[in-house]
Structure formats: C-alpha cells, structure tokens
PDB file of N, CA and C in Angstrom:
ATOM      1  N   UNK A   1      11.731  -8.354 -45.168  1.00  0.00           N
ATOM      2  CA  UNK A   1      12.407  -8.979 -44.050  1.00  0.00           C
ATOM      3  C   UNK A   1      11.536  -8.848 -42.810  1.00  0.00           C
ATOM      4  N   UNK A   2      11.515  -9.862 -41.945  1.00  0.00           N
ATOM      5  CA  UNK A   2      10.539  -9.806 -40.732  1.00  0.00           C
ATOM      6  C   UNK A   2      11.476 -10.022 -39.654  1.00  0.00           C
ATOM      7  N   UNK A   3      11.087  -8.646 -38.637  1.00  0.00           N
ATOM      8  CA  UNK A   3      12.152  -8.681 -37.570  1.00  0.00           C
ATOM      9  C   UNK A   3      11.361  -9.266 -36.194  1.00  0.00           C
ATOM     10  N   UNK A   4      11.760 -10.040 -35.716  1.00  0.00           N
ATOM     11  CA  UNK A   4      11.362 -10.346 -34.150  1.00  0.00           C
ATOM     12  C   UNK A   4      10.646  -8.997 -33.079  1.00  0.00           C
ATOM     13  N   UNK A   5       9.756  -9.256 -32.694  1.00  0.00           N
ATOM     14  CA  UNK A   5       9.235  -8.074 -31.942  1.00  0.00           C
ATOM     15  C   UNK A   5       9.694  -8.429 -30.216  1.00  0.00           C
ATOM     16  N   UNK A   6      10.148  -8.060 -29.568  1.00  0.00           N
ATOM     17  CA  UNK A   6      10.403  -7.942 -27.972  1.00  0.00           C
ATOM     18  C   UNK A   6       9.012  -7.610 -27.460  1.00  0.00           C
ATOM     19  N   UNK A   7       8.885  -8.226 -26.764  1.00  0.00           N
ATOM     20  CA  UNK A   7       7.632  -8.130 -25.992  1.00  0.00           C
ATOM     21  C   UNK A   7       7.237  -6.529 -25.126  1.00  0.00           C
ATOM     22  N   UNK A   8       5.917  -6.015 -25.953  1.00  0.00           N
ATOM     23  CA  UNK A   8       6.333  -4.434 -25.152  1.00  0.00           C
ATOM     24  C   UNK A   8       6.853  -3.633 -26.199  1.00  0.00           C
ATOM     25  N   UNK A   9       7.093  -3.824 -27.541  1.00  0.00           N
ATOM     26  CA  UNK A   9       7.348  -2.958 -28.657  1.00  0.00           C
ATOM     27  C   UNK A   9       5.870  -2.995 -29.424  1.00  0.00           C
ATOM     28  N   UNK A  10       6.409  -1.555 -30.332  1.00  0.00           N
ATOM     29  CA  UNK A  10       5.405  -1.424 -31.025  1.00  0.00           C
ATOM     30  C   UNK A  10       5.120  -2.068 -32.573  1.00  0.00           C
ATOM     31  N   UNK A  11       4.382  -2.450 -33.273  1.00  0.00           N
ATOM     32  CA  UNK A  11       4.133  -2.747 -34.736  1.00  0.00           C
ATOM     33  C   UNK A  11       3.027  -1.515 -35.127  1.00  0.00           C
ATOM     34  N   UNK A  12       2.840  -1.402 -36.313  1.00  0.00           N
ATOM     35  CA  UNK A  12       1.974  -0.570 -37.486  1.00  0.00           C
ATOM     36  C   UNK A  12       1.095  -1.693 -38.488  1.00  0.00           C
ATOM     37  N   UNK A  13       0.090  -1.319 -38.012  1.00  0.00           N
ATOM     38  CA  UNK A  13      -0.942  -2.122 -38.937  1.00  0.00           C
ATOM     39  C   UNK A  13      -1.835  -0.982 -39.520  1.00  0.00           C
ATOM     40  N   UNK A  14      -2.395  -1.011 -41.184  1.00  0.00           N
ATOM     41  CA  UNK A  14      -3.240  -0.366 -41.473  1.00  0.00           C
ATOM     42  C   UNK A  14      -4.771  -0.773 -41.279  1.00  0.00           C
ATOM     43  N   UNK A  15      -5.253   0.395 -40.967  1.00  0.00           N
ATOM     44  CA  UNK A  15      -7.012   0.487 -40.854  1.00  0.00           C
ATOM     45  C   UNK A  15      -7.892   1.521 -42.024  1.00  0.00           C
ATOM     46  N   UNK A  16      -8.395   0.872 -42.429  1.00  0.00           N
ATOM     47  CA  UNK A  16      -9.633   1.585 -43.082  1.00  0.00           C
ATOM     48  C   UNK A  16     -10.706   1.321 -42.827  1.00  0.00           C
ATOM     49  N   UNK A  17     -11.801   2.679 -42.367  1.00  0.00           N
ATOM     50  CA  UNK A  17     -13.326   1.877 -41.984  1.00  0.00           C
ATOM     51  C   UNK A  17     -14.195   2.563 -42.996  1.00  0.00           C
ATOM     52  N   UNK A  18     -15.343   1.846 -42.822  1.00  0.00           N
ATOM     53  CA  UNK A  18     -16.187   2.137 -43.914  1.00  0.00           C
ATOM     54  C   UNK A  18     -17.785   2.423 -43.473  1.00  0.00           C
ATOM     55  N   UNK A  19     -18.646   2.980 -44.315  1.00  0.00           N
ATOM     56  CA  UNK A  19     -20.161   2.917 -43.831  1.00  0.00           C
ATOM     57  C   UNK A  19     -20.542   3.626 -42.787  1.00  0.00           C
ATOM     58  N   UNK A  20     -19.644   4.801 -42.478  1.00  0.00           N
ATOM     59  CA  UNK A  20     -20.293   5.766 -41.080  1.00  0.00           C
ATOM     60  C   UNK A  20     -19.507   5.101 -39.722  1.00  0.00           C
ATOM     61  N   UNK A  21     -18.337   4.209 -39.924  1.00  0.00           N
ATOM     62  CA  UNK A  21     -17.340   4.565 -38.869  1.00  0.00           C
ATOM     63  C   UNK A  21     -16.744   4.951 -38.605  1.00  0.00           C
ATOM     64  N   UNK A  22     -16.439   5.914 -39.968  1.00  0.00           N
ATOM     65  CA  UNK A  22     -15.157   7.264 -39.716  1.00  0.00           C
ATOM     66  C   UNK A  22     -15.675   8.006 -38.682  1.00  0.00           C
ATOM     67  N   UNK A  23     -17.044   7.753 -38.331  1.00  0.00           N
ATOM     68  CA  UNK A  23     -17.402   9.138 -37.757  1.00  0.00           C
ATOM     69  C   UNK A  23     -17.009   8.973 -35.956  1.00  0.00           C
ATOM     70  N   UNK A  24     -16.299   7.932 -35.915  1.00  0.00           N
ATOM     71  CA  UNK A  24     -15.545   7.827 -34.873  1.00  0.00           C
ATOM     72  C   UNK A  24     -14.152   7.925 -35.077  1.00  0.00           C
ATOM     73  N   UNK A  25     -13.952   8.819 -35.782  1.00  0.00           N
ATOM     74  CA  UNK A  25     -12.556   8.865 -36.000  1.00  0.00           C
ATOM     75  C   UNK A  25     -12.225  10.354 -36.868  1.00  0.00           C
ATOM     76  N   UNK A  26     -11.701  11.439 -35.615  1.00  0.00           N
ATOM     77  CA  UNK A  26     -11.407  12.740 -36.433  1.00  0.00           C
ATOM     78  C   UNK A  26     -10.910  12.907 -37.490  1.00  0.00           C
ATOM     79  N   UNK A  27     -11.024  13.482 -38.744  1.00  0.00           N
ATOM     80  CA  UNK A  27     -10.431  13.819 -40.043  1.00  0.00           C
ATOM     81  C   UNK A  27     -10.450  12.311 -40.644  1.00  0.00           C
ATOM     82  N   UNK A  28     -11.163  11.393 -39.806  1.00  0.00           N
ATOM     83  CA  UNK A  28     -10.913  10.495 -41.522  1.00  0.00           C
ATOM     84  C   UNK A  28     -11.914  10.041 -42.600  1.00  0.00           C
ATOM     85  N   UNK A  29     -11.504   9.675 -43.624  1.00  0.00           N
ATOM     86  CA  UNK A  29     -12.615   9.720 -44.597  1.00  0.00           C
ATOM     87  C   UNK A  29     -13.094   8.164 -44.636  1.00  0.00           C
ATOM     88  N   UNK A  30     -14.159   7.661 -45.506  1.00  0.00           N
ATOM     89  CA  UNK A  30     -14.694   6.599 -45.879  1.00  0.00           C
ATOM     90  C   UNK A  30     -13.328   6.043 -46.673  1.00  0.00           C
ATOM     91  N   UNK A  31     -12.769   4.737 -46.352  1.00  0.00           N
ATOM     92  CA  UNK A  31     -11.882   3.576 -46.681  1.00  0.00           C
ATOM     93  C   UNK A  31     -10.794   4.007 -47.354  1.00  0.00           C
ATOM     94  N   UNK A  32      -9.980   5.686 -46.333  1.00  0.00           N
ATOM     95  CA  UNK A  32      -8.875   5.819 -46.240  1.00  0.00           C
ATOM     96  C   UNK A  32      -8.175   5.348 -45.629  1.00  0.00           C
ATOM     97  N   UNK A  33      -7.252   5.185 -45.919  1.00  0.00           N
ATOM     98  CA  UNK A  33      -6.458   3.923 -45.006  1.00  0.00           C
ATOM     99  C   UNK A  33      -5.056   5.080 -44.104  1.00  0.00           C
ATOM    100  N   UNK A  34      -5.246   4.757 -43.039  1.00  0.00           N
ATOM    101  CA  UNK A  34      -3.924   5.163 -42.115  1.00  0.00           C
ATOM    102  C   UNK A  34      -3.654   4.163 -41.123  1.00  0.00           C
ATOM    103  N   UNK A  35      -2.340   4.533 -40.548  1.00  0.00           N
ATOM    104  CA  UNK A  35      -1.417   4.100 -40.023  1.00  0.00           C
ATOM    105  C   UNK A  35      -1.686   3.978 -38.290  1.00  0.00           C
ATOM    106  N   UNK A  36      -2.009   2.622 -37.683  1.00  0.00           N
ATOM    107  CA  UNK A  36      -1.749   2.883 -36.256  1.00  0.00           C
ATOM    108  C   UNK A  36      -0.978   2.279 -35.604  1.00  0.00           C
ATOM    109  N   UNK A  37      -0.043   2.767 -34.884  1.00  0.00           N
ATOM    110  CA  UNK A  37       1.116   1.990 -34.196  1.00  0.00           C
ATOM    111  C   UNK A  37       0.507   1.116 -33.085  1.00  0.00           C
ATOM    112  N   UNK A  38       0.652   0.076 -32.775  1.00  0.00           N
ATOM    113  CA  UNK A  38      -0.109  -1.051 -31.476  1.00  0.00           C
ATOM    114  C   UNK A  38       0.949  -1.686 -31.062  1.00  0.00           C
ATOM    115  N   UNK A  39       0.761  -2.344 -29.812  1.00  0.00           N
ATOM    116  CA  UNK A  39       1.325  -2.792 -29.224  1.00  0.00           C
ATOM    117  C   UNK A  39       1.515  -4.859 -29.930  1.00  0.00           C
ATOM    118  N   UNK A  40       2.919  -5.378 -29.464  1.00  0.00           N
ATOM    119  CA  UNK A  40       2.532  -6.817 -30.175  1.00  0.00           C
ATOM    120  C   UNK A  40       1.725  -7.568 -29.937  1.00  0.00           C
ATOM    121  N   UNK A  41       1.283  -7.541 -28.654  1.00  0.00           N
ATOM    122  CA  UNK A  41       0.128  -8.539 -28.023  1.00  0.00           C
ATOM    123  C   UNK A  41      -1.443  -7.681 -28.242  1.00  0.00           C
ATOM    124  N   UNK A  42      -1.480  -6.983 -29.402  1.00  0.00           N
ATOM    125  CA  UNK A  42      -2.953  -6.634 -29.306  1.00  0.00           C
ATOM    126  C   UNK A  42      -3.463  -7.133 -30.148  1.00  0.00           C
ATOM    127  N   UNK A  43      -4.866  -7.690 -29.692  1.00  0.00           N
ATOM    128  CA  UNK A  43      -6.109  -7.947 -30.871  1.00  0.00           C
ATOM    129  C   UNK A  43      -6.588  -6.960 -31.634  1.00  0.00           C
ATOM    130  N   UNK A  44      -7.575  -7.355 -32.000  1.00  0.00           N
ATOM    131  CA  UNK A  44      -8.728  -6.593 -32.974  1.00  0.00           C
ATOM    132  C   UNK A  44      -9.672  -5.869 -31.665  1.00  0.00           C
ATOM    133  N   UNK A  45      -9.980  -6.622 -30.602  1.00  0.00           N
ATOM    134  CA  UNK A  45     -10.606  -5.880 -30.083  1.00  0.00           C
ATOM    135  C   UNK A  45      -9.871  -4.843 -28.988  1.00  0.00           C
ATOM    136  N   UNK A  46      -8.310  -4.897 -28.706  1.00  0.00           N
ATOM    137  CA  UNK A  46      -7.602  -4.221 -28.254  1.00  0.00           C
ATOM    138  C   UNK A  46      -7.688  -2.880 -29.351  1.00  0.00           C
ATOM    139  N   UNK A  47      -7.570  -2.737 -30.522  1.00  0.00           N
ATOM    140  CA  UNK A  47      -7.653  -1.892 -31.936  1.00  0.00           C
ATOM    141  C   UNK A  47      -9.309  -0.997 -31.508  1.00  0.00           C
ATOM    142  N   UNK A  48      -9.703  -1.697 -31.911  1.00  0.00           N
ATOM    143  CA  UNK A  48     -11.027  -1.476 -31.263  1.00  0.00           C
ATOM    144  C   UNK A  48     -11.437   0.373 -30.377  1.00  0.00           C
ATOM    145  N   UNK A  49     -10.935  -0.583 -29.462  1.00  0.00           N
ATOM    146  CA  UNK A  49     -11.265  -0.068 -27.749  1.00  0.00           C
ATOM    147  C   UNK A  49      -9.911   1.098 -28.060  1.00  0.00           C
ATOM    148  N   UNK A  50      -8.539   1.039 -28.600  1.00  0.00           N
ATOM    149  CA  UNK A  50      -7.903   2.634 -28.661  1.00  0.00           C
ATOM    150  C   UNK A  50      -8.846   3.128 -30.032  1.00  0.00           C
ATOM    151  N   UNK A  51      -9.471   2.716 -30.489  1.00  0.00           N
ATOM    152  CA  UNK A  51     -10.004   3.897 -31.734  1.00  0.00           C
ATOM    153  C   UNK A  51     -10.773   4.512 -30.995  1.00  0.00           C
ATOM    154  N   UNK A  52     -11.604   3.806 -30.297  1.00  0.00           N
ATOM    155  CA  UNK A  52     -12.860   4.627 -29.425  1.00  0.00           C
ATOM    156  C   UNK A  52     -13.909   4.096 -30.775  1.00  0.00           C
ATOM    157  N   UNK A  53     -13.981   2.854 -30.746  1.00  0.00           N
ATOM    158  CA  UNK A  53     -14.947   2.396 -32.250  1.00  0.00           C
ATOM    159  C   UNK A  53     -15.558   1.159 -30.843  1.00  0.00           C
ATOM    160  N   UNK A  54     -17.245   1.581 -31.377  1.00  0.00           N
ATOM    161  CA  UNK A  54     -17.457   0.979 -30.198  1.00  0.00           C
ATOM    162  C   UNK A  54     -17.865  -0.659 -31.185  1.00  0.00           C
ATOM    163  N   UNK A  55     -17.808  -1.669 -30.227  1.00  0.00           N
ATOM    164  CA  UNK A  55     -17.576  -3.468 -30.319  1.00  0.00           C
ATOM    165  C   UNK A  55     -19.107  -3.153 -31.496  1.00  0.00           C
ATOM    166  N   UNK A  56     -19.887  -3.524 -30.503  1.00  0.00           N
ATOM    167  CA  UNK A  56     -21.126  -3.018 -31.427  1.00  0.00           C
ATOM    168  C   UNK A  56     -21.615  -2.819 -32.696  1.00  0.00           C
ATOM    169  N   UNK A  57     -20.966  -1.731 -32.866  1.00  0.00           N
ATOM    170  CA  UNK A  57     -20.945  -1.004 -34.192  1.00  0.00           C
ATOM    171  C   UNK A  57     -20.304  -1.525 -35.586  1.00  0.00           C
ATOM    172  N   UNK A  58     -19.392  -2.513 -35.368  1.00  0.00           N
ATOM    173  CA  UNK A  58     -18.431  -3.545 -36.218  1.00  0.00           C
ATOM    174  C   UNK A  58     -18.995  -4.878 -36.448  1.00  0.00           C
ATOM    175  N   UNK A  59     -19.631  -4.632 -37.616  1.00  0.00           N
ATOM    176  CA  UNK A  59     -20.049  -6.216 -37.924  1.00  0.00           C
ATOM    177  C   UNK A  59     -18.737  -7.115 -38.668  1.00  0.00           C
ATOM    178  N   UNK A  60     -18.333  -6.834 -39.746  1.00  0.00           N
ATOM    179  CA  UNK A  60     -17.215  -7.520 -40.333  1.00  0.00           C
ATOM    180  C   UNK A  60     -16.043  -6.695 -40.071  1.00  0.00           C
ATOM    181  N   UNK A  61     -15.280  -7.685 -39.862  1.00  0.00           N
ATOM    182  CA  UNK A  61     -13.668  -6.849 -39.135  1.00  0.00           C
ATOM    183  C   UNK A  61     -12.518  -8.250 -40.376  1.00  0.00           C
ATOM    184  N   UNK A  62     -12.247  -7.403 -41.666  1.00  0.00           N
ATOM    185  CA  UNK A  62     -11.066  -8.135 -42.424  1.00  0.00           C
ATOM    186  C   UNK A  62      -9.862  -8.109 -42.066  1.00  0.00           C
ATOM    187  N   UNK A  63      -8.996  -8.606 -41.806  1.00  0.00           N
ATOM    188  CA  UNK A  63      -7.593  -8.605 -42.140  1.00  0.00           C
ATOM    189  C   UNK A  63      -7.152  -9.427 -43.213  1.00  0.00           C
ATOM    190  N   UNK A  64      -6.148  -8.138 -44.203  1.00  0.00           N
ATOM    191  CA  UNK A  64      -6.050  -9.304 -44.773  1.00  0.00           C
ATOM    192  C   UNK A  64      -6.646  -9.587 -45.977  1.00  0.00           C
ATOM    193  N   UNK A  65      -7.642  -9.414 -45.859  1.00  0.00           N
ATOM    194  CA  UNK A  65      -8.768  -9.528 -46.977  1.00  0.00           C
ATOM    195  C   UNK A  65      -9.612 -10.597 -46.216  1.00  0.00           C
ATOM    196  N   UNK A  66      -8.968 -11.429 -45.385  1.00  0.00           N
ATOM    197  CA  UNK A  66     -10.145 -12.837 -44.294  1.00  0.00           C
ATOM    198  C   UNK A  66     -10.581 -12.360 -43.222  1.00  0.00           C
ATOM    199  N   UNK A  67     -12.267 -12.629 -43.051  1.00  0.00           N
ATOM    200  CA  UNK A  67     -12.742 -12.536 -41.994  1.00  0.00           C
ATOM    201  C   UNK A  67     -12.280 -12.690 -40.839  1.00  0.00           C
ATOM    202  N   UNK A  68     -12.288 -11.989 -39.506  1.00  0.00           N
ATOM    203  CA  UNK A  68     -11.216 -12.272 -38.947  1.00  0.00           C
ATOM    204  C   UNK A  68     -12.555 -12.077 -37.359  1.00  0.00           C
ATOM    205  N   UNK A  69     -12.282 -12.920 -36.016  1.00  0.00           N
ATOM    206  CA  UNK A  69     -12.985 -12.778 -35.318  1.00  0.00           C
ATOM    207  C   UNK A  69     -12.226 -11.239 -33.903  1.00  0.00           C
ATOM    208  N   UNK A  70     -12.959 -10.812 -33.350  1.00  0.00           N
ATOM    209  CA  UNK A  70     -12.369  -9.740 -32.276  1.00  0.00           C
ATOM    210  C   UNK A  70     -11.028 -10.383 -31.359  1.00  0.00           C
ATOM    211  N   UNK A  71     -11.107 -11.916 -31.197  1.00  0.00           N
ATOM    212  CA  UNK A  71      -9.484 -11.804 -30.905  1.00  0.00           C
ATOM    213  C   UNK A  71      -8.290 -12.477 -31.348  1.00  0.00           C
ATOM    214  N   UNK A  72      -8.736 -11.956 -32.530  1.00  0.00           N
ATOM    215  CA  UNK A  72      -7.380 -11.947 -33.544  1.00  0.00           C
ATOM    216  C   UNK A  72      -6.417 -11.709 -32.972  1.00  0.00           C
ATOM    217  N   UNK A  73      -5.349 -11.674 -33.109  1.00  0.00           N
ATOM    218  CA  UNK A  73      -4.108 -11.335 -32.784  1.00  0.00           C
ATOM    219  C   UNK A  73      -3.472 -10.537 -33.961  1.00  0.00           C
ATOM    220  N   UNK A  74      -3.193  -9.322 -33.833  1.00  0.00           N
ATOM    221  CA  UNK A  74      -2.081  -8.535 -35.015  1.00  0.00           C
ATOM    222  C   UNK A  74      -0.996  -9.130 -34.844  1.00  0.00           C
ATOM    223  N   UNK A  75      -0.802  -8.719 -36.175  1.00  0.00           N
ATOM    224  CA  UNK A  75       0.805  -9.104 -37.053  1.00  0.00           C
ATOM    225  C   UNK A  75       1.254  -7.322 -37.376  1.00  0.00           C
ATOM    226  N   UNK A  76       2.606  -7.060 -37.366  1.00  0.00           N
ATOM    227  CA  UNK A  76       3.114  -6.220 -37.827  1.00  0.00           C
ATOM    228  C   UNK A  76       2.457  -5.993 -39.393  1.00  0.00           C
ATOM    229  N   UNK A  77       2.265  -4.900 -39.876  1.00  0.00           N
ATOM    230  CA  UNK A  77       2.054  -4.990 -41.497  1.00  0.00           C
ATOM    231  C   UNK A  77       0.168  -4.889 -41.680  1.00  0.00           C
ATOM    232  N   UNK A  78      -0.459  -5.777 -40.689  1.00  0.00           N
ATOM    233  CA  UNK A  78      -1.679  -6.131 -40.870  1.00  0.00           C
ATOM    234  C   UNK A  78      -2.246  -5.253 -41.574  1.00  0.00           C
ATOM    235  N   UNK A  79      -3.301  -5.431 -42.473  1.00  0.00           N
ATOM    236  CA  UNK A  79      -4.341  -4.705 -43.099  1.00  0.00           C
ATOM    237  C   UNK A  79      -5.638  -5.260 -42.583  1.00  0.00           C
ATOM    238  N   UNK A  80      -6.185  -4.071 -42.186  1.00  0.00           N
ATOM    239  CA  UNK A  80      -7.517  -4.302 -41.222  1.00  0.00           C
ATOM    240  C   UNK A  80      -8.493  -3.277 -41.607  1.00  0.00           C
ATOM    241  N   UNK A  81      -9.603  -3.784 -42.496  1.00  0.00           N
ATOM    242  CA  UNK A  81     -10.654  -3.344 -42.710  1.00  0.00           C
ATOM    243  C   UNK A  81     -12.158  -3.539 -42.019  1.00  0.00           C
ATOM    244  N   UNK A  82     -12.978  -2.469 -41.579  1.00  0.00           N
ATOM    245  CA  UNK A  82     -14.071  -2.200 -40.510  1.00  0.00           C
ATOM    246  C   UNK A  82     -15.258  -1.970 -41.071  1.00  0.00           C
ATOM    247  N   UNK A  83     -16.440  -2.506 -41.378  1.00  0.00           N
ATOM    248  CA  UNK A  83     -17.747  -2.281 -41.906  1.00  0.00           C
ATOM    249  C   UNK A  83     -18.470  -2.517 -40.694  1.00  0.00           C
ATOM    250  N   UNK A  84     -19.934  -1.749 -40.595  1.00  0.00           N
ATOM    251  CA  UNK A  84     -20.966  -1.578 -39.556  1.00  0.00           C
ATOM    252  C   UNK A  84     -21.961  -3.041 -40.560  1.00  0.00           C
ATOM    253  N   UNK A  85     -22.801  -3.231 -39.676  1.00  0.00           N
ATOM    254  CA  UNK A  85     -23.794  -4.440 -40.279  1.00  0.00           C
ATOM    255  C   UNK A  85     -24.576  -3.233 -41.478  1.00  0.00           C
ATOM    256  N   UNK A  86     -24.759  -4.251 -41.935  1.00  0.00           N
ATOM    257  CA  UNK A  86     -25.766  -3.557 -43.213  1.00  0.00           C
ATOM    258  C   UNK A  86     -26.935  -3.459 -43.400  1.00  0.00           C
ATOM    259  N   UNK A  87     -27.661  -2.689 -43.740  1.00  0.00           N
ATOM    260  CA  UNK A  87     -29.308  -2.646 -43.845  1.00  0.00           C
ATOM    261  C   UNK A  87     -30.183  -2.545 -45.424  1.00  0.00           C
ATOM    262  N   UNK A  88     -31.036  -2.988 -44.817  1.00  0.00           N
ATOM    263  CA  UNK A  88     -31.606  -3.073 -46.965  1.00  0.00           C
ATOM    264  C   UNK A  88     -32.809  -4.260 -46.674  1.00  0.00           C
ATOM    265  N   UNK A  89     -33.345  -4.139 -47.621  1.00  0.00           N
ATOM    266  CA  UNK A  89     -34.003  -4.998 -48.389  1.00  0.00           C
ATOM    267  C   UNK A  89     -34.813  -4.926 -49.586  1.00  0.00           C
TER     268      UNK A  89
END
C-alpha cells in the first residue's frame, strides 16, 4: 500500500555502497545495505551531501537497479546503490 507523504515528512530508502565508499561511512561494510530516513523532496544528491559521500567520488548512482542521474528525486522504498569510477586495464 502507498501512503501520501505531507510535505516535510520523512521516507526510508535503502543504500548500499561499494568499492571503498564505505569508507565514508562508520561501521559499514562493502554492499551492505541499511536504512536512511530522508526527507520527501530529496535527491540523490541531497543523499549524497547527508552521507558526507563526496559528489566526486560516485560515478554510477542505481536506483532501482536504473541508472539514475544526481537529481533524481526519491521515492519512499527506493533502493540506491553507489560505485566509485573504476580503474583497470
């Protein structure tokens, strides 16, 4: 069931990051997933900026499982996955 949000309430979207961005983030591990409560009008890059995950550092940002750009807009529920650019050759 999907309830109407009042403007100024909170929703819960999950995050998991991956590739050495936990390391902005106390106690968490590589693409454990927890819980952050946000506000309804926040983006990805609102998400962002409270992790203390700097813009930078985030090359692909999923929701969802779809590529998603920094001003996304959250949905209650969202699943939001965080990878740094990648290196190799």
């Amino acid at each position: 069931m999907t309830v109407a949000l009042l403007r100024g309430e909170y929703m819960q979207v999950e995050v998991r990051v991956f590739s050495g961005l936990e390391k902005f983030l106390d106690q968490k591990r590589f693409g454990e997933p927890f819980s952050v409560e946000v506000q309804d009008n926040w983006d990805l890059r609102s998400l962002l900026d409270h992790l203390s995950i700097p813009k930078e550092q985030v090359f692909t940002k999923l929701v969802n499982g779809k590529h998603q750009e920094l001003d996304y807009k959250l949905n209650d529920g969202d699943r939001v996955s965080l990878f740094p650019p990648v290196g190799g050759g």
